[in-house]
C-alpha atoms as a PDB file:
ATOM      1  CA  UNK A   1       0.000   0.000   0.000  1.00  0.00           C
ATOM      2  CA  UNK A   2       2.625   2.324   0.838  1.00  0.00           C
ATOM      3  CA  UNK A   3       4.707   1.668  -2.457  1.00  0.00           C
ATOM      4  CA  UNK A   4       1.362   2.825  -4.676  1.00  0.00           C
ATOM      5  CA  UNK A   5       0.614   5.757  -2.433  1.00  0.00           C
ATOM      6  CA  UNK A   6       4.457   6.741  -2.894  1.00  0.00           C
ATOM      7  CA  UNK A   7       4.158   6.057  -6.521  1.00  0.00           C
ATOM      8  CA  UNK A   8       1.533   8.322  -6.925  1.00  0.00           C
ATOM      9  CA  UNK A   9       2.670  11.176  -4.984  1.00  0.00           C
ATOM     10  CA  UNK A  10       5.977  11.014  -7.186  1.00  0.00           C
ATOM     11  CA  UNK A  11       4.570  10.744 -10.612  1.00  0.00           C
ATOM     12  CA  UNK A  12       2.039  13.681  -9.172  1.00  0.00           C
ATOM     13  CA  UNK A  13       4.987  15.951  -8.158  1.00  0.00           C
ATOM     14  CA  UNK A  14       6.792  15.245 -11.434  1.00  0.00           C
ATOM     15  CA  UNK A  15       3.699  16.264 -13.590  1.00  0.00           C
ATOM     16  CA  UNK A  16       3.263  19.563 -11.558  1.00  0.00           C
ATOM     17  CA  UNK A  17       7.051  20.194 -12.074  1.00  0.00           C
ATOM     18  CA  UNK A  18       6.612  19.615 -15.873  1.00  0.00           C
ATOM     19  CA  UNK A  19       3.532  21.909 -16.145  1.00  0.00           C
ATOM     20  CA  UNK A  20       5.577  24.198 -14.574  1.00  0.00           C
ATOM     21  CA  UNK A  21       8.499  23.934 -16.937  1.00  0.00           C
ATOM     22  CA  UNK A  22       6.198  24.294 -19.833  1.00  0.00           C
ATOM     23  CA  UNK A  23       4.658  27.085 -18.795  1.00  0.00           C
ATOM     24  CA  UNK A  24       8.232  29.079 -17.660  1.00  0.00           C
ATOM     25  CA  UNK A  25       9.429  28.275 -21.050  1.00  0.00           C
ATOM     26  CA  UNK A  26       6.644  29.687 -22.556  1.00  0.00           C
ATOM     27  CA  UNK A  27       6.827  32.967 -20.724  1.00  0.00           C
ATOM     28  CA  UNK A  28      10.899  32.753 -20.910  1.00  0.00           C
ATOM     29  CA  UNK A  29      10.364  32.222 -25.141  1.00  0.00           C
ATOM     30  CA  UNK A  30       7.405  35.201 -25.012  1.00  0.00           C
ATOM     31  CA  UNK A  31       9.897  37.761 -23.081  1.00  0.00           C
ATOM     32  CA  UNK A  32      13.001  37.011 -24.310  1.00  0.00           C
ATOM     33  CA  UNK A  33      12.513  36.091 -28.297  1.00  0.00           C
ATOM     34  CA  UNK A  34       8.757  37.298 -28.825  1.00  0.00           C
ATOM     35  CA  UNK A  35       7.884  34.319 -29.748  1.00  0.00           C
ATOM     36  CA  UNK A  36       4.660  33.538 -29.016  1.00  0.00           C
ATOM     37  CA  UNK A  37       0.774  31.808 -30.003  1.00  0.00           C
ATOM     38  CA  UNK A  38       0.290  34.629 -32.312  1.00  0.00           C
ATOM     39  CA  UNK A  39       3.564  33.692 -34.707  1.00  0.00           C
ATOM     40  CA  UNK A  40       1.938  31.214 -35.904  1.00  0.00           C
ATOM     41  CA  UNK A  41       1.325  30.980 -39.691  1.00  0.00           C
ATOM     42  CA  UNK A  42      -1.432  32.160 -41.438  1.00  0.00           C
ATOM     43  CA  UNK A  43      -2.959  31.805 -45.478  1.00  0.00           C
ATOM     44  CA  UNK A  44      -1.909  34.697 -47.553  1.00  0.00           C
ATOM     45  CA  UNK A  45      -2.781  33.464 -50.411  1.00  0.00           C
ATOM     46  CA  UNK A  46      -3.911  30.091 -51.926  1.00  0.00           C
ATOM     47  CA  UNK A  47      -2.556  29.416 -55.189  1.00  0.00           C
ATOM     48  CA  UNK A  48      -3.386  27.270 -58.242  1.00  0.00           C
ATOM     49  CA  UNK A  49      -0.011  25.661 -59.172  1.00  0.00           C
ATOM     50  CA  UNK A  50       3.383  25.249 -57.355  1.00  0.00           C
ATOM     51  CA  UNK A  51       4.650  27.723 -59.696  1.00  0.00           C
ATOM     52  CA  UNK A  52       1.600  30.713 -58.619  1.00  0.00           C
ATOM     53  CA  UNK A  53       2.903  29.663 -55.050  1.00  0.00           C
ATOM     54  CA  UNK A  54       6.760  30.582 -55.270  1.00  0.00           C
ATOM     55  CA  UNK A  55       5.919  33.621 -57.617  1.00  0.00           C
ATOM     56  CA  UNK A  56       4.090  34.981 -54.065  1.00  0.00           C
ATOM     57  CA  UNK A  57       6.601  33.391 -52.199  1.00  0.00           C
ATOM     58  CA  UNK A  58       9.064  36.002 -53.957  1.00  0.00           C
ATOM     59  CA  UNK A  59       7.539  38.950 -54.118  1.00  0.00           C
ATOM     60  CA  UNK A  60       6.377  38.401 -50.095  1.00  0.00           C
ATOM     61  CA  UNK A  61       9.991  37.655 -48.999  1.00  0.00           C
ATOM     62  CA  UNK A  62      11.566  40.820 -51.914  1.00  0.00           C
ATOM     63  CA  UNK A  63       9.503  42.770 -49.291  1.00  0.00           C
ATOM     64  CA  UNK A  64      10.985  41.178 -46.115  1.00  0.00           C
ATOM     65  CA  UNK A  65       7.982  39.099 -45.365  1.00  0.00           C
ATOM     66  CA  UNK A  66       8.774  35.796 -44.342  1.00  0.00           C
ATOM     67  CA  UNK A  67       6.787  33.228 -46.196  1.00  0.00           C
ATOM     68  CA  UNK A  68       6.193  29.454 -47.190  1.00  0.00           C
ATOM     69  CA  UNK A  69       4.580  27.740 -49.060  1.00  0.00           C
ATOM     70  CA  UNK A  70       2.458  24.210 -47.947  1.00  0.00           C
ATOM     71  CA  UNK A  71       0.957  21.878 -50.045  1.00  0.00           C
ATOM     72  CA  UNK A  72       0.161  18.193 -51.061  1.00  0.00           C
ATOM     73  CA  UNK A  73       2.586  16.091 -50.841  1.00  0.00           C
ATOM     74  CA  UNK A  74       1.438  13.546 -53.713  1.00  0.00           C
ATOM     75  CA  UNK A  75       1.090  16.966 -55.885  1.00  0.00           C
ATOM     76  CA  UNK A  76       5.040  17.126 -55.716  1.00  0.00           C
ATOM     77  CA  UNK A  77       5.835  13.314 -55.200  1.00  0.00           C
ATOM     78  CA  UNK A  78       3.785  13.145 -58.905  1.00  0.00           C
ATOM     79  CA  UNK A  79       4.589  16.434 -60.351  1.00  0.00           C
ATOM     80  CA  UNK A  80       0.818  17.747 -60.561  1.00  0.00           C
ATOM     81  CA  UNK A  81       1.224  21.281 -62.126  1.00  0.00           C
ATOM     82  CA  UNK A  82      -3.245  21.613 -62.251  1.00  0.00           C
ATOM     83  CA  UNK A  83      -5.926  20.267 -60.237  1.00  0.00           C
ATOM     84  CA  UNK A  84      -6.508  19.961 -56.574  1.00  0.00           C
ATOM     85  CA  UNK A  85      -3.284  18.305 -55.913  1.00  0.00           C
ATOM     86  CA  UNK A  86      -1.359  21.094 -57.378  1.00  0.00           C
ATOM     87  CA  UNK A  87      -2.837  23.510 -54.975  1.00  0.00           C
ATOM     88  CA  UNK A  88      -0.947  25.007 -52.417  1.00  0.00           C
ATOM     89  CA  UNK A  89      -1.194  27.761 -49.903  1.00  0.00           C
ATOM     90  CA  UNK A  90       1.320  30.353 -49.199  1.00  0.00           C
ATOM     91  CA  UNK A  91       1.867  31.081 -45.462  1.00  0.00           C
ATOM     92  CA  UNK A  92       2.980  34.195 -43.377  1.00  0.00           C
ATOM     93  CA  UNK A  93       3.599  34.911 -39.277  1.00  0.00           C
ATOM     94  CA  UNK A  94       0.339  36.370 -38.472  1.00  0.00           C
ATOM     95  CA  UNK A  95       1.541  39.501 -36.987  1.00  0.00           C
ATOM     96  CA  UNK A  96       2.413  40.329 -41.025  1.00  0.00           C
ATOM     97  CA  UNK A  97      -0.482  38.672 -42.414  1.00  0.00           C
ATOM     98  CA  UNK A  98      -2.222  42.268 -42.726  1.00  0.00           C
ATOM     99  CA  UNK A  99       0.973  43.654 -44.678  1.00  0.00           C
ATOM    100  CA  UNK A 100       0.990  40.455 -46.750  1.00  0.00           C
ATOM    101  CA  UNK A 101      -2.401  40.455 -47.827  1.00  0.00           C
ATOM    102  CA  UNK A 102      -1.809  44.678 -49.072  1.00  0.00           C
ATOM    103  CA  UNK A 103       1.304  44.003 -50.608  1.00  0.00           C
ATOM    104  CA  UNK A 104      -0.701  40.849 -52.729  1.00  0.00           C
ATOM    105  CA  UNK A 105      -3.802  43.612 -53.544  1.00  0.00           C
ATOM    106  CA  UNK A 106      -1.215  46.052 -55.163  1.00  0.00           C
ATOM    107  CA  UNK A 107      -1.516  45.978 -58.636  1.00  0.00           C
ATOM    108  CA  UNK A 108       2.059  45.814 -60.289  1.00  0.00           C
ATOM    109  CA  UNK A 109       2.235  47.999 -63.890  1.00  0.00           C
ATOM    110  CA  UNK A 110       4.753  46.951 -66.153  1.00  0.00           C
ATOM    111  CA  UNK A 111       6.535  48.660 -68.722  1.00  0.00           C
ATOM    112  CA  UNK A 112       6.993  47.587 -72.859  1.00  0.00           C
ATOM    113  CA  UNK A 113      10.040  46.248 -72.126  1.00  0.00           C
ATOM    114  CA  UNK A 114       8.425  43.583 -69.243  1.00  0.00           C
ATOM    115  CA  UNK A 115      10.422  45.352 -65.975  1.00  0.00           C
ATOM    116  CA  UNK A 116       8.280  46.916 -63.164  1.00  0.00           C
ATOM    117  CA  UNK A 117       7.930  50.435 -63.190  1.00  0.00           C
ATOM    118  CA  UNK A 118       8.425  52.256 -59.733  1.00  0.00           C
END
């Protein structure tokens, strides 16, 4: 009787200490790095082809947006370039996700000879 009671109390204690641990790394990670619940990422922009979704992917990071870009993984194992396998969605930190989304409603204007003009 007294080795279950023991037992208990131990694997008890150790789960409070864990709780604790997470929850001091958390705070540690939030004040220290700024990492936090709210980096995590968001859809930008879903795209029809791999090839949309690194053309967002570019102009996103050209602007110092992080991004990537998630998708199917039998669409790559295959090489699906159309259809619903092709899809994929291109992802920002959610504390950008507002600058993202403006920077993807710009139009862009391009001149005759196909550069961008400022």
């Amino acid at each position: 009787m007294t080795t279950l009671a023991g037992g208990l109390v131990r694997l008890w204690t150790r789960n409070r200490e864990r709780t604790r641990t997470v929850e001091t790394a958390e705070e540690e990670a939030s004040a220290t790095t700024g990492g936090s619940l709210s980096q995590e990422p968001v859809v930008v922009w879903q795209a029809a082809n791999p090839m949309e979704a690194q053309i967002v992917k570019g102009r996103l990071q050209s602007a110092g947006i992080p991004a990537i870009v998630r998708g199917e993984a039998m669409g790559r194992i295959y090489g699906f370039v159309y259809g619903g396998l092709a899809e994929r969605d291109v992802l920002v930190p959610a504390p950008l996700a507002d600058a993202a989304e403006e920077l993807l409603s710009e139009e862009i204007e391009w001149d005759v000879d196909g550069a961008p003009q400022q």
